[in-house]
C-alpha atoms as a PDB file:
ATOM      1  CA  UNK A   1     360.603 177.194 154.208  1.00  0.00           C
ATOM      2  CA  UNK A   2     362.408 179.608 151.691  1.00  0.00           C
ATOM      3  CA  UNK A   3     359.230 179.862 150.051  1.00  0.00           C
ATOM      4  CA  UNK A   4     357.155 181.130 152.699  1.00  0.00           C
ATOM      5  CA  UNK A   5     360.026 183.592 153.673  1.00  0.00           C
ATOM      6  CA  UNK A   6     360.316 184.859 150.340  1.00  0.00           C
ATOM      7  CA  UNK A   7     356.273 185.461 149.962  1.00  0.00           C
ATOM      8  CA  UNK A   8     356.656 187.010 153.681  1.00  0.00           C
ATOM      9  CA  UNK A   9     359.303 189.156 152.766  1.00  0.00           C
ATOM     10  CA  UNK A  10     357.120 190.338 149.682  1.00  0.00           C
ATOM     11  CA  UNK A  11     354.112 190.909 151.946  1.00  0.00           C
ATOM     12  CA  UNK A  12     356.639 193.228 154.404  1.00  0.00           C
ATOM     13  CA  UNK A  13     357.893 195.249 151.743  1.00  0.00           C
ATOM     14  CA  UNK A  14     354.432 196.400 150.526  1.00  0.00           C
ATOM     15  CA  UNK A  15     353.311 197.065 154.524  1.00  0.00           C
ATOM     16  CA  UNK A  16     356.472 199.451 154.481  1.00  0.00           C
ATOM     17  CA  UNK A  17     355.593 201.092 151.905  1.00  0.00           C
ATOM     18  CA  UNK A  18     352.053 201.325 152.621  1.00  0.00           C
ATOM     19  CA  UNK A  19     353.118 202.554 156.282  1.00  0.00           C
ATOM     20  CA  UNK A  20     355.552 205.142 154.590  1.00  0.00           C
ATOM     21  CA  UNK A  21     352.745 206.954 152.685  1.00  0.00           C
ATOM     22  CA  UNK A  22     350.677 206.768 155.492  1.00  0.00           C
ATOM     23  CA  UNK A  23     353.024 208.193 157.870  1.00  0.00           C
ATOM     24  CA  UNK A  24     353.992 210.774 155.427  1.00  0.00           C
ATOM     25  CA  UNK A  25     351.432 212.194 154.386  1.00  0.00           C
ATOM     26  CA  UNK A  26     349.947 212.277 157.893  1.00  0.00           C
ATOM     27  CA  UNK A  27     353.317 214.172 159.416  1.00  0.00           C
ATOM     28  CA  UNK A  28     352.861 216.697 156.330  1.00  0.00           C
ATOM     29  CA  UNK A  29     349.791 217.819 157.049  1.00  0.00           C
ATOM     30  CA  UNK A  30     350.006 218.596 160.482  1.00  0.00           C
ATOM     31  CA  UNK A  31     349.105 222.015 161.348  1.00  0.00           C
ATOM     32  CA  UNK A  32     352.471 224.292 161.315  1.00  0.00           C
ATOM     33  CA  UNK A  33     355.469 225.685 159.377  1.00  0.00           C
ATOM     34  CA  UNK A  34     358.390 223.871 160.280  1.00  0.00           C
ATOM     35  CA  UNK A  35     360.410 226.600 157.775  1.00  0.00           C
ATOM     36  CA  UNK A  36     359.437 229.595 159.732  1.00  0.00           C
ATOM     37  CA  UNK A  37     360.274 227.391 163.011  1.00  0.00           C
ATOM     38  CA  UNK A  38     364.076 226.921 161.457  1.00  0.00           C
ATOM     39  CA  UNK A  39     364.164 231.164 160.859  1.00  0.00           C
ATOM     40  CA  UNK A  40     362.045 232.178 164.009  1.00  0.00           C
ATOM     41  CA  UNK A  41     365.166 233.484 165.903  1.00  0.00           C
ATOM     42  CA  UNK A  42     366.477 235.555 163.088  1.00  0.00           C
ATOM     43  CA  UNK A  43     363.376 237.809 163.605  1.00  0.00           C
ATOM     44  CA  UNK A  44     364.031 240.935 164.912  1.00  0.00           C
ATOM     45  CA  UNK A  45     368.107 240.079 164.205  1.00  0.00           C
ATOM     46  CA  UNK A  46     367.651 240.781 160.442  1.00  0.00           C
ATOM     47  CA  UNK A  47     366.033 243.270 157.790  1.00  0.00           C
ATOM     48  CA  UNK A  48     362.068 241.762 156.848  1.00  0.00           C
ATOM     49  CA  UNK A  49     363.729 241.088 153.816  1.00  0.00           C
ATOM     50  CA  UNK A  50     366.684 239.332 154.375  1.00  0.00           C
ATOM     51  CA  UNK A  51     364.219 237.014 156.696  1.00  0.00           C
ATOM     52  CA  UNK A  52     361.931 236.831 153.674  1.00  0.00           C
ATOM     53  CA  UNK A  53     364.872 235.538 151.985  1.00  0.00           C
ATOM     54  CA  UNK A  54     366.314 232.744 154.755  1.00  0.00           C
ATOM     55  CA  UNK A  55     362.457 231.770 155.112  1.00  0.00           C
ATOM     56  CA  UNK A  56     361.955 231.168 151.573  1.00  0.00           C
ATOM     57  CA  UNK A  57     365.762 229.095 151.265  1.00  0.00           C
ATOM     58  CA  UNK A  58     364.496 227.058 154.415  1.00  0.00           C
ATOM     59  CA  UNK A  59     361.062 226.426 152.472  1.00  0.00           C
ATOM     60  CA  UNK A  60     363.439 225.362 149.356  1.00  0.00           C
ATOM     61  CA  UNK A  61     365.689 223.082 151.340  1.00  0.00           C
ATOM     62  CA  UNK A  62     362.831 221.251 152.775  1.00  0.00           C
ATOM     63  CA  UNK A  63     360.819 220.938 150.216  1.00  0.00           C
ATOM     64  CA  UNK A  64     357.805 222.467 151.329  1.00  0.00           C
ATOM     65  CA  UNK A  65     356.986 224.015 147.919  1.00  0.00           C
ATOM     66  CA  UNK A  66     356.617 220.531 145.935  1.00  0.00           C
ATOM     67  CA  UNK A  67     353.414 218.641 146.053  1.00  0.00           C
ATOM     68  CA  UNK A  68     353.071 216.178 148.530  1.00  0.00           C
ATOM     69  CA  UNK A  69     354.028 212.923 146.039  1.00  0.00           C
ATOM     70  CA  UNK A  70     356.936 214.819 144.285  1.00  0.00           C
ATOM     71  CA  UNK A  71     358.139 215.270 148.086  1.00  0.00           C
ATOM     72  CA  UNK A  72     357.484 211.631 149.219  1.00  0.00           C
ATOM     73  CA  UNK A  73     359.299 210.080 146.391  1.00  0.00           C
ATOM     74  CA  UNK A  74     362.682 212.200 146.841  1.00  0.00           C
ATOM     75  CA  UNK A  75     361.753 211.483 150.887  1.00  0.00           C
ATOM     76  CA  UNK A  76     361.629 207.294 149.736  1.00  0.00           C
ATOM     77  CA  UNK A  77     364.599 207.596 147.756  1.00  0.00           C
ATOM     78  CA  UNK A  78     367.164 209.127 150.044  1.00  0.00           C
ATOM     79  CA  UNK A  79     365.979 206.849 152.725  1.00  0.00           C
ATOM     80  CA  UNK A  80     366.521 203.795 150.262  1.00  0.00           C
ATOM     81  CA  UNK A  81     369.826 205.406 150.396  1.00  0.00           C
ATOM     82  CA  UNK A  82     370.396 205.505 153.796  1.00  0.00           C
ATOM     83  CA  UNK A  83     369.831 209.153 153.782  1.00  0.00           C
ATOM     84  CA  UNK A  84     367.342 209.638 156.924  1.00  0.00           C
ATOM     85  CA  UNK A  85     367.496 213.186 156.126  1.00  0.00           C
ATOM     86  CA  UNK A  86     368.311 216.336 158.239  1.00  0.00           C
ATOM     87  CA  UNK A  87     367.457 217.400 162.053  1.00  0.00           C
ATOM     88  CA  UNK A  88     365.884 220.830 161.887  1.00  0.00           C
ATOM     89  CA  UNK A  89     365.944 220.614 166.064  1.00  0.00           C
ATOM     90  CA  UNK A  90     369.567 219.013 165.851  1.00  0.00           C
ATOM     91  CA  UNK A  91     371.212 220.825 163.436  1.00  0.00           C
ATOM     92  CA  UNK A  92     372.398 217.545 162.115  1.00  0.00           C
ATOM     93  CA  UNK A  93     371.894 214.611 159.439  1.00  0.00           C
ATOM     94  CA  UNK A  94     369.319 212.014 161.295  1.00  0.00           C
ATOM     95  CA  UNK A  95     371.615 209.561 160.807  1.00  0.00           C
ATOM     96  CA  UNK A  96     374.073 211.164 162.668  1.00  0.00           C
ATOM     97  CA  UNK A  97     371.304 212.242 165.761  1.00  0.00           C
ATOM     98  CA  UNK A  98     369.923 208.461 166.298  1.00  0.00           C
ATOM     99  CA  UNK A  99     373.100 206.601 166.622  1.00  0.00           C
ATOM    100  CA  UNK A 100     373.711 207.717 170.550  1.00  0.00           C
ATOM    101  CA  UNK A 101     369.714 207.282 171.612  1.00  0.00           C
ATOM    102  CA  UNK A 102     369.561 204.197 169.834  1.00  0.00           C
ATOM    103  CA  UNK A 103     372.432 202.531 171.480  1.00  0.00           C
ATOM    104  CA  UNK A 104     371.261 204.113 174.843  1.00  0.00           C
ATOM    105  CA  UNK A 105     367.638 202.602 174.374  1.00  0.00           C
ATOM    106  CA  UNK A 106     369.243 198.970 173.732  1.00  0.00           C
ATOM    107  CA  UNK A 107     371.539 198.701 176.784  1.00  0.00           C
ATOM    108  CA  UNK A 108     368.198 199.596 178.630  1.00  0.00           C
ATOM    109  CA  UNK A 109     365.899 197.411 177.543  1.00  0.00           C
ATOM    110  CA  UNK A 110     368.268 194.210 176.986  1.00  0.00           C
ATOM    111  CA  UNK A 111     368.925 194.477 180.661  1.00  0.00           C
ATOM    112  CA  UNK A 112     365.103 194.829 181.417  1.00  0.00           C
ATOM    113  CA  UNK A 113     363.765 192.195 179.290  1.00  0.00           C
ATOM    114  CA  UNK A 114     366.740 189.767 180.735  1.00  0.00           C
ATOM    115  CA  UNK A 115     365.959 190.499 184.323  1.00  0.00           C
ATOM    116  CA  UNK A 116     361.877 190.765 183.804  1.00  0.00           C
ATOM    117  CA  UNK A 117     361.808 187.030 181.640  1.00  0.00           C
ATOM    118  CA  UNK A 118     364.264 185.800 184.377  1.00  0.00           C
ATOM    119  CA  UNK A 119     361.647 186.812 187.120  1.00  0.00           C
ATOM    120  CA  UNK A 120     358.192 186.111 185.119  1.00  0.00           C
ATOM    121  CA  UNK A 121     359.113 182.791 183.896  1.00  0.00           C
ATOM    122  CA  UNK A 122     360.038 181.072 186.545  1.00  0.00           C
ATOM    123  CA  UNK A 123     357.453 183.063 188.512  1.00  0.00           C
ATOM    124  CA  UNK A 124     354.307 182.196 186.204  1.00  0.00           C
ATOM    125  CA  UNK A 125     355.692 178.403 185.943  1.00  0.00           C
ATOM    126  CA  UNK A 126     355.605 178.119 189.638  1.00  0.00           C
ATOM    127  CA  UNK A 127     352.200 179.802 190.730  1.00  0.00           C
ATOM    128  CA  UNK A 128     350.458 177.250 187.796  1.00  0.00           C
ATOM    129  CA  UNK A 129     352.072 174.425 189.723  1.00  0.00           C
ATOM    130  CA  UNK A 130     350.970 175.629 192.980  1.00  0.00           C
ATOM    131  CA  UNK A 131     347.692 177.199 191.542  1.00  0.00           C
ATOM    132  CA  UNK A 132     344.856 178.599 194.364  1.00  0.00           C
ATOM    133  CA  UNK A 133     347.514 178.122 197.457  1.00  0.00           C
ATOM    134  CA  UNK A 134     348.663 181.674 199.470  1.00  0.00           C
ATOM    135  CA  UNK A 135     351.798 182.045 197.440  1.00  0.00           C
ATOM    136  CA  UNK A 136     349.404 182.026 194.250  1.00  0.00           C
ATOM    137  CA  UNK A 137     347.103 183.685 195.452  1.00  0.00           C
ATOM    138  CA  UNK A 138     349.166 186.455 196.879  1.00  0.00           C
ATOM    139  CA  UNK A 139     351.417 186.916 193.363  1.00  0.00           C
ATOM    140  CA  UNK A 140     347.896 187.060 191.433  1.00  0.00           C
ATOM    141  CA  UNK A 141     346.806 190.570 193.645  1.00  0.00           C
ATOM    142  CA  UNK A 142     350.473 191.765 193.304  1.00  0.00           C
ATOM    143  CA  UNK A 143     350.328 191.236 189.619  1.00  0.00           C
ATOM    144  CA  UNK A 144     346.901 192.389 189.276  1.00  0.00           C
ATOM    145  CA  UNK A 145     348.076 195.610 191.099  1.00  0.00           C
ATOM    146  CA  UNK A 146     350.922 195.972 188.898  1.00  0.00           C
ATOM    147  CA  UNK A 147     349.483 195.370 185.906  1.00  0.00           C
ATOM    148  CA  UNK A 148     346.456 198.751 186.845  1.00  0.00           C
ATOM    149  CA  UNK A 149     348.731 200.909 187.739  1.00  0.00           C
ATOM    150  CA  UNK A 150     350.671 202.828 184.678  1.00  0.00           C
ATOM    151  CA  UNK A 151     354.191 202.717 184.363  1.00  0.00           C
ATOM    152  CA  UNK A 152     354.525 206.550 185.516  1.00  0.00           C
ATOM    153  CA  UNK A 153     353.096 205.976 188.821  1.00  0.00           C
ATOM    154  CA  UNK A 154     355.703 203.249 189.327  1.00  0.00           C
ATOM    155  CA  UNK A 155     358.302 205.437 188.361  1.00  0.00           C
ATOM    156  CA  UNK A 156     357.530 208.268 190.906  1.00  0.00           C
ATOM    157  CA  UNK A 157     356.762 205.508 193.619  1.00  0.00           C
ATOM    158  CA  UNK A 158     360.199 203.816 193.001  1.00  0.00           C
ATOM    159  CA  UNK A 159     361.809 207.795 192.579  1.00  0.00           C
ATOM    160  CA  UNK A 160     360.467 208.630 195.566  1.00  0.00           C
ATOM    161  CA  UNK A 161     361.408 205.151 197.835  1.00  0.00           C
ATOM    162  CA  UNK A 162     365.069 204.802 196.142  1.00  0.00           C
ATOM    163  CA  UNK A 163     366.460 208.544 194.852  1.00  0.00           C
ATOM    164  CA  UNK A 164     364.233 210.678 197.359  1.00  0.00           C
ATOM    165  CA  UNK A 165     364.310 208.889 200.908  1.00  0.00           C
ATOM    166  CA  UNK A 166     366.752 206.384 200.266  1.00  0.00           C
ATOM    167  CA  UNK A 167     369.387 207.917 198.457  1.00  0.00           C
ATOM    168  CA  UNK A 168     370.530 205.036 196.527  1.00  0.00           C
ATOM    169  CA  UNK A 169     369.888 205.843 193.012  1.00  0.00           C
ATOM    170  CA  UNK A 170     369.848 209.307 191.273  1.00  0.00           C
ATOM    171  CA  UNK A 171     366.447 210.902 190.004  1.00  0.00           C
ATOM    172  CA  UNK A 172     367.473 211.710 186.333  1.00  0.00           C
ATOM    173  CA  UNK A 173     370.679 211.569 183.384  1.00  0.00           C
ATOM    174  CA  UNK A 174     372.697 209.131 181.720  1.00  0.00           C
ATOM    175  CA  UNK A 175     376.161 209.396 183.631  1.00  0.00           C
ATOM    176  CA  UNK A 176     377.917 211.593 186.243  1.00  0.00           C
ATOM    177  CA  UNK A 177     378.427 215.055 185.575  1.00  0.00           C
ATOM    178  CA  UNK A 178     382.223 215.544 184.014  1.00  0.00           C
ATOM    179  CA  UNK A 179     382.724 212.128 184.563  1.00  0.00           C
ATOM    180  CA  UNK A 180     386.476 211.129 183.962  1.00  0.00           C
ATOM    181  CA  UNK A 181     387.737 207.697 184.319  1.00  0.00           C
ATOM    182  CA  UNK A 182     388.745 204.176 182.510  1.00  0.00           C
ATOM    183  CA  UNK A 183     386.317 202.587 179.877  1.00  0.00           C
ATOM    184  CA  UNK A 184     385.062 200.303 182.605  1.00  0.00           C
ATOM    185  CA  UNK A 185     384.707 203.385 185.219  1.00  0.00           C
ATOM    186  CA  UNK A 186     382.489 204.731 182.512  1.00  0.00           C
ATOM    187  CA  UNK A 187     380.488 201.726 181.799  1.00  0.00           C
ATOM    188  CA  UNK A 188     379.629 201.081 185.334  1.00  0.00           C
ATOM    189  CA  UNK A 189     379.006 204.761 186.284  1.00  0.00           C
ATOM    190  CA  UNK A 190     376.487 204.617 183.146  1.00  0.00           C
ATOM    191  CA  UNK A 191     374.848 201.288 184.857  1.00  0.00           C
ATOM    192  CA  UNK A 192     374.374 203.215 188.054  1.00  0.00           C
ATOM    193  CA  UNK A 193     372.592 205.505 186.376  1.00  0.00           C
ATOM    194  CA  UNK A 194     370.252 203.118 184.413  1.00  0.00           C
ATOM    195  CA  UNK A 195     369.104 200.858 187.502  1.00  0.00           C
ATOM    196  CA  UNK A 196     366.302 202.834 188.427  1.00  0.00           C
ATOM    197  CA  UNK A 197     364.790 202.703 184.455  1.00  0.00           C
ATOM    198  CA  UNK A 198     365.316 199.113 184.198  1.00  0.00           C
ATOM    199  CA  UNK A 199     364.247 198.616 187.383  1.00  0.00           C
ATOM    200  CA  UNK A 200     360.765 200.502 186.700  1.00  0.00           C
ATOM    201  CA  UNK A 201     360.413 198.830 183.378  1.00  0.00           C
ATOM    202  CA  UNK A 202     360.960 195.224 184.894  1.00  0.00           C
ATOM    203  CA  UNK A 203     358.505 195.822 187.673  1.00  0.00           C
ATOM    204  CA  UNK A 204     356.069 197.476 184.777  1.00  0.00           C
ATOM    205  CA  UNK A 205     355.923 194.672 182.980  1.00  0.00           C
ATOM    206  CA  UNK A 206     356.325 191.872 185.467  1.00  0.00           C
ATOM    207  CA  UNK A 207     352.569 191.669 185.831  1.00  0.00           C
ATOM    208  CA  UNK A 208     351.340 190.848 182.290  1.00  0.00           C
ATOM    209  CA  UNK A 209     353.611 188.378 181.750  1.00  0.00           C
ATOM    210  CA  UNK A 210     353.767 186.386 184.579  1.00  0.00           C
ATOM    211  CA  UNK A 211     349.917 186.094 184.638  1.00  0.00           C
ATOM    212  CA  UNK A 212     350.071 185.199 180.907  1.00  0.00           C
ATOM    213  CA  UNK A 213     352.732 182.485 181.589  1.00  0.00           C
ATOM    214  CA  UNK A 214     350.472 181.023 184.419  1.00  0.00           C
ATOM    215  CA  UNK A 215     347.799 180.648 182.391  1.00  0.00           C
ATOM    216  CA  UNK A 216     349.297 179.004 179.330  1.00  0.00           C
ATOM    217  CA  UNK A 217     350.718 176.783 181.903  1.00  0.00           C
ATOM    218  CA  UNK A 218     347.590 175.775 184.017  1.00  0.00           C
ATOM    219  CA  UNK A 219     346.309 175.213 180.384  1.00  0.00           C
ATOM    220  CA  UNK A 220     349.148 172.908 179.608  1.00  0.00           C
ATOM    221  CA  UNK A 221     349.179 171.038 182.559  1.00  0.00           C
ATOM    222  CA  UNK A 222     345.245 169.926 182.405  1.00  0.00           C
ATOM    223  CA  UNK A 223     345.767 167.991 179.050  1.00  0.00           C
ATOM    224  CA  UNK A 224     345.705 164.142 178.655  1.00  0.00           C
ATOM    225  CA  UNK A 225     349.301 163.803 177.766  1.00  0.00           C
ATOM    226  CA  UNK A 226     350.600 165.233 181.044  1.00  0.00           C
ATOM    227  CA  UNK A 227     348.330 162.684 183.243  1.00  0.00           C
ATOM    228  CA  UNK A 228     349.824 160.017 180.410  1.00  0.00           C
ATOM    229  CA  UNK A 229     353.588 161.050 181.528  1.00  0.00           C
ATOM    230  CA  UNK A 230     352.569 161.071 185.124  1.00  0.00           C
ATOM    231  CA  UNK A 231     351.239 157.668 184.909  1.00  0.00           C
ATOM    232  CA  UNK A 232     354.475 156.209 182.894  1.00  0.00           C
ATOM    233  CA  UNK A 233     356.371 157.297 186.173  1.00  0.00           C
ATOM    234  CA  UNK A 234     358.605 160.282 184.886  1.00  0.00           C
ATOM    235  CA  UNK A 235     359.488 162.417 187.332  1.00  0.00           C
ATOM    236  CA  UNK A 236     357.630 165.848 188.327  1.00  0.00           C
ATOM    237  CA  UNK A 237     359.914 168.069 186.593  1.00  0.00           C
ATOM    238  CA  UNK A 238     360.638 166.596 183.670  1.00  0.00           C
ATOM    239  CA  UNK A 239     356.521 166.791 183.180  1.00  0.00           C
ATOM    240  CA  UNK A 240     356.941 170.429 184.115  1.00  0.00           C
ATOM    241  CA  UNK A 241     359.462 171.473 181.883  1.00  0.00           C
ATOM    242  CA  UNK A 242     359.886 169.266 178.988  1.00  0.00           C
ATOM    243  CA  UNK A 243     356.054 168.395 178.333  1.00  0.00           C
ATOM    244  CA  UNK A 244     354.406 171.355 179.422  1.00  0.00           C
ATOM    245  CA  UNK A 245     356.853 174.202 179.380  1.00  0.00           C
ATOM    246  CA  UNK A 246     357.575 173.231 175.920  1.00  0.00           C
ATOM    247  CA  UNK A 247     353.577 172.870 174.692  1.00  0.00           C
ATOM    248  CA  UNK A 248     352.838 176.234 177.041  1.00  0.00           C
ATOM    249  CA  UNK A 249     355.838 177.909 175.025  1.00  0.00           C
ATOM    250  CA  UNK A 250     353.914 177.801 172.032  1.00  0.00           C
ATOM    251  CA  UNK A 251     351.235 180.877 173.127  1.00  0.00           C
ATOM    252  CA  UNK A 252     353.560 182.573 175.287  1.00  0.00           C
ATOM    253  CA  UNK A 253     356.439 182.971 172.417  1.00  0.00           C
ATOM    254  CA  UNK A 254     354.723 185.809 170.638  1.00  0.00           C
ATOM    255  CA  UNK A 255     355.060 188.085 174.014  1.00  0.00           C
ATOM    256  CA  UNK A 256     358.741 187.095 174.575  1.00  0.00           C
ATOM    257  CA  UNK A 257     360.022 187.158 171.171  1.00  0.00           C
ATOM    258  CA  UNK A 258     358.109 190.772 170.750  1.00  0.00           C
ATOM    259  CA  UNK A 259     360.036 191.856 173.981  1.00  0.00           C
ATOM    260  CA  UNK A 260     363.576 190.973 172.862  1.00  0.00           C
ATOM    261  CA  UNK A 261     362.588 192.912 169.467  1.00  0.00           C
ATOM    262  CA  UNK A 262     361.376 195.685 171.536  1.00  0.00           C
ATOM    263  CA  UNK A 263     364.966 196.278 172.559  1.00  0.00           C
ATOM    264  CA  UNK A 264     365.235 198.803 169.886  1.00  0.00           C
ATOM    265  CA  UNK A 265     362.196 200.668 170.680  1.00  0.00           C
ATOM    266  CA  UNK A 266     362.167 202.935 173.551  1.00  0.00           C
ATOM    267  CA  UNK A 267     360.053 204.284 176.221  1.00  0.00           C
ATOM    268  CA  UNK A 268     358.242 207.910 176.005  1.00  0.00           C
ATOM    269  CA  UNK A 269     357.279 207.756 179.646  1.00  0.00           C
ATOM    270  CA  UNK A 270     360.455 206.188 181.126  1.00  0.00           C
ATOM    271  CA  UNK A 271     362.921 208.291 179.302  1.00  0.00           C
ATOM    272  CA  UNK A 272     360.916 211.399 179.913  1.00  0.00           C
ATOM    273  CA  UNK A 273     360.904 210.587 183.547  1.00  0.00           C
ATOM    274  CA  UNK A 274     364.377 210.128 184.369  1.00  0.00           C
ATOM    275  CA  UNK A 275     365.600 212.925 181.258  1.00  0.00           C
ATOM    276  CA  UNK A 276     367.340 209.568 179.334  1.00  0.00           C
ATOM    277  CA  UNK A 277     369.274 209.808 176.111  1.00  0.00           C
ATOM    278  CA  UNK A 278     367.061 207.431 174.152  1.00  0.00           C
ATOM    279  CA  UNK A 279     365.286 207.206 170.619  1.00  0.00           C
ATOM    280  CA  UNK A 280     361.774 207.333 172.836  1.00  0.00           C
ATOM    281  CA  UNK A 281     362.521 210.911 174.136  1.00  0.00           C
ATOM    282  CA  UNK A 282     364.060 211.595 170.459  1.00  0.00           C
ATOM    283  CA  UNK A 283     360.499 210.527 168.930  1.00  0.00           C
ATOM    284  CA  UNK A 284     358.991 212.936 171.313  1.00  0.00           C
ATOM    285  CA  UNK A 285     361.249 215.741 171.118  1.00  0.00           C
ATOM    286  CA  UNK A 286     360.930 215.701 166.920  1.00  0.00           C
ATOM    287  CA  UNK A 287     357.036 215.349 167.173  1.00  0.00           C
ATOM    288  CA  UNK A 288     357.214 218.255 169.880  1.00  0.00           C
ATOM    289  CA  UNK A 289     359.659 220.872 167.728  1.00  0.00           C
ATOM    290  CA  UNK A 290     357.946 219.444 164.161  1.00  0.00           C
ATOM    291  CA  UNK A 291     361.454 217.551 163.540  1.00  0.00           C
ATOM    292  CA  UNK A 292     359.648 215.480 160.937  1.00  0.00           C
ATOM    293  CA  UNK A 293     362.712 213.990 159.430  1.00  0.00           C
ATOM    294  CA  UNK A 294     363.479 212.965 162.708  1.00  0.00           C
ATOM    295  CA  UNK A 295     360.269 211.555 163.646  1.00  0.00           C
ATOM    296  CA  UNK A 296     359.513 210.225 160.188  1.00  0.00           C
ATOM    297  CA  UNK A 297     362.745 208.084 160.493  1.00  0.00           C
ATOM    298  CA  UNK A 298     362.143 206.500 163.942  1.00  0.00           C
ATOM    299  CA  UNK A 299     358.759 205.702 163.013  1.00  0.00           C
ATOM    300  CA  UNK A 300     359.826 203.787 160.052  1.00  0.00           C
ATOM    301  CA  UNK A 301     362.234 202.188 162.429  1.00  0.00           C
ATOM    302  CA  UNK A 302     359.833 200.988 164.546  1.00  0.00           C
ATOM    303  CA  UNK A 303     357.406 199.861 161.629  1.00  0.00           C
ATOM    304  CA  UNK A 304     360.586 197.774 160.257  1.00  0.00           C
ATOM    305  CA  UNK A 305     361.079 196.059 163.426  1.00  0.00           C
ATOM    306  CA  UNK A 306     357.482 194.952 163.610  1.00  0.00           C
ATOM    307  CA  UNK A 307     357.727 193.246 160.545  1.00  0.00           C
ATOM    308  CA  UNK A 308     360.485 191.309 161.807  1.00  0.00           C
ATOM    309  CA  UNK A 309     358.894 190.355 165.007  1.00  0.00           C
ATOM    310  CA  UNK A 310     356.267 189.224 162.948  1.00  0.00           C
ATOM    311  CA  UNK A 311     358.209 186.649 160.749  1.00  0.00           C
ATOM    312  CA  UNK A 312     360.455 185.563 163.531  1.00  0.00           C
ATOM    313  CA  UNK A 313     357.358 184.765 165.567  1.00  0.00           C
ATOM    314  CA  UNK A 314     356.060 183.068 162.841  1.00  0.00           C
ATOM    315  CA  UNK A 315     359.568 181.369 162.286  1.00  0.00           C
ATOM    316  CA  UNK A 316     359.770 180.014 166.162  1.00  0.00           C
ATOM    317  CA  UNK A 317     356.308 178.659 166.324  1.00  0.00           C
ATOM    318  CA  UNK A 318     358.060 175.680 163.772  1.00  0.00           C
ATOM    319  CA  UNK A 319     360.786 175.117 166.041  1.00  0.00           C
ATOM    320  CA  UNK A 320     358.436 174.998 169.245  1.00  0.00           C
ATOM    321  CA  UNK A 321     356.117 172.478 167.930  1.00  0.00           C
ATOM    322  CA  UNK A 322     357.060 170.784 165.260  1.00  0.00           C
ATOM    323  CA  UNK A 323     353.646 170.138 164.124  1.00  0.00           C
ATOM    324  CA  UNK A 324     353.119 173.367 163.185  1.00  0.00           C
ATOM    325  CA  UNK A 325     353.992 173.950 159.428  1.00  0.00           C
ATOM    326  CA  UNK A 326     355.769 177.039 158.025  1.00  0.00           C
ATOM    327  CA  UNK A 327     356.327 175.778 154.586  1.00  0.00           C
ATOM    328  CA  UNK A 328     352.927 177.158 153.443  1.00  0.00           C
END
């Protein structure tokens, strides 16, 4: 076991580093000058040369001037160093701009992956039990509908229904507007404002899943060793959930495992919708005003919490099914 981590850990250490180069260079060469974006308002404010001389002391502090590996090393190093660099948009060390976002973009998707696996689940176990009868057969459109339509059209459907006619939810922000109250005021006020999100990312992703965990189950329940239980006289749910559950678990462990580790990853489309706080509207904002640093740093997030997906996948399949080996 420690040797296969080890030689995993290796292997994701090289894919970072691969994935840094890549990412830097690509981010480097796109089309722009993020110096003259830092000066641009000083035009007009100051002398040609005094902006001649901020432009060229922007160009200096970034680092525009070195070649490209001179600038990815010193990039590499400080970020070995916990240095994530500096928020040309922000005005502020990245370090110092992602800590709000990310914590935002957690609370939101830990209470949407919760609610959608308690939902799909259960759901997908019981339509492969009761596979081709109406209730089946009218989750499979549902599902099938769901699953077309993209996660921005849900959002405006549900905007529309709830915020619009209803009244029930607001359209867009992270809390009440001068907001003054008790810890727990706070906290709750913030859930109000959430619902809507998590409730458009648990319907989004209610489809997919719940199809995939019917399947792996209508799989699981056709082998020999659940008409074997069946004939020994056990009882219909322990076939259900400790013979097949467990064997179906074993293809449907990559999706849920990758959606608790997508926790830290946010959502471009959801947070642009409803105007959220979170490290997917960051991304987007930094690619949008060339924040590189910015950008450069939540990608390498997100490539970091692949990795780990990976091996933890890898990891569980051992302690799902104990035939398979990890030690190799």
């Amino acid at each position: 076991m420690l040797k296969y981590v080890g030689k995993r850990l290796v292997y994701m250490v090289g894919v970072f580093f691969i994935v840094s180069i890549i990412m830097f260079i690509l981010f480097n060469n796109t089309p722009g000058d993020r110096a003259l974006n830092q000066v641009q308002s000083l035009r007009g404010k100051v002398s040609d040369e005094q902006f001649q001389v901020r432009y060229q002391a922007a160009r200096d502090k970034l680092g525009l001037d070195d070649p490209i590996p001179v600038r990815y090393i010193k990039w590499m190093g400080n970020l070995l160093q916990g240095d994530f660099g500096y928020s040309t948009f922000y005005k502020n060390d990245v370090i110092d701009v992602i800590g709000e976002p990310l914590k935002n973009t957690v609370i939101i998707n830990i209470f949407a992956t919760i609610v959608a696996l308690g939902i799909t689940i259960p759901l997908g176990i019981f339509c492969a039990v009761k596979k081709f009868s109406k209730f089946d057969n009218a989750v499979q459109v549902l599902t099938i509908v769901g699953y077309s339509v993209p996660i921005y059209i849900i959002g405006l459907v549900l905007i529309y229904f709830f915020s619009v006619q209803l009244g029930w939810f607001p359209i867009s922000g992270m809390n009440s507007p001068n907001f003054q109250g008790s810890g727990f005021a706070a906290f709750m006020d913030r859930l109000y404002y959430l619902a809507l999100p998590v409730i458009v990312m648990t319907v989004a992703s209610l489809g997919g899943m719940t199809r995939y965990v019917r399947a792996a189950m209508i799989d699981a329940l056709r082998m020999d060793y659940i008409r074997t239980a069946r004939a020994k006289g056990l009882k219909e749910k322990v076939v259900i959930y400790s013979h097949a559950w467990r064997n179906a678990l074993l293809s449907v462990v990559t999706l849920i495992i990758s959606w608790f580790m997508s926790v830290f990853m946010g959502s471009i489309v959801v947070e642009q919708i409803f105007q959220l706080n979170g490290i997917g509207q960051m991304y987007y904002k930094g690619l949008m005003n060339q924040d590189f640093d910015v950008a450069l740093a939540i990608q390498m997030l997100y490539c970091v919490i692949t990795l780990i997906s990976n091996l933890v996948t890898d990891l569980s399949y051992g302690l799902v099914d104990p035939r398979v080996r990890i030690d190799k």
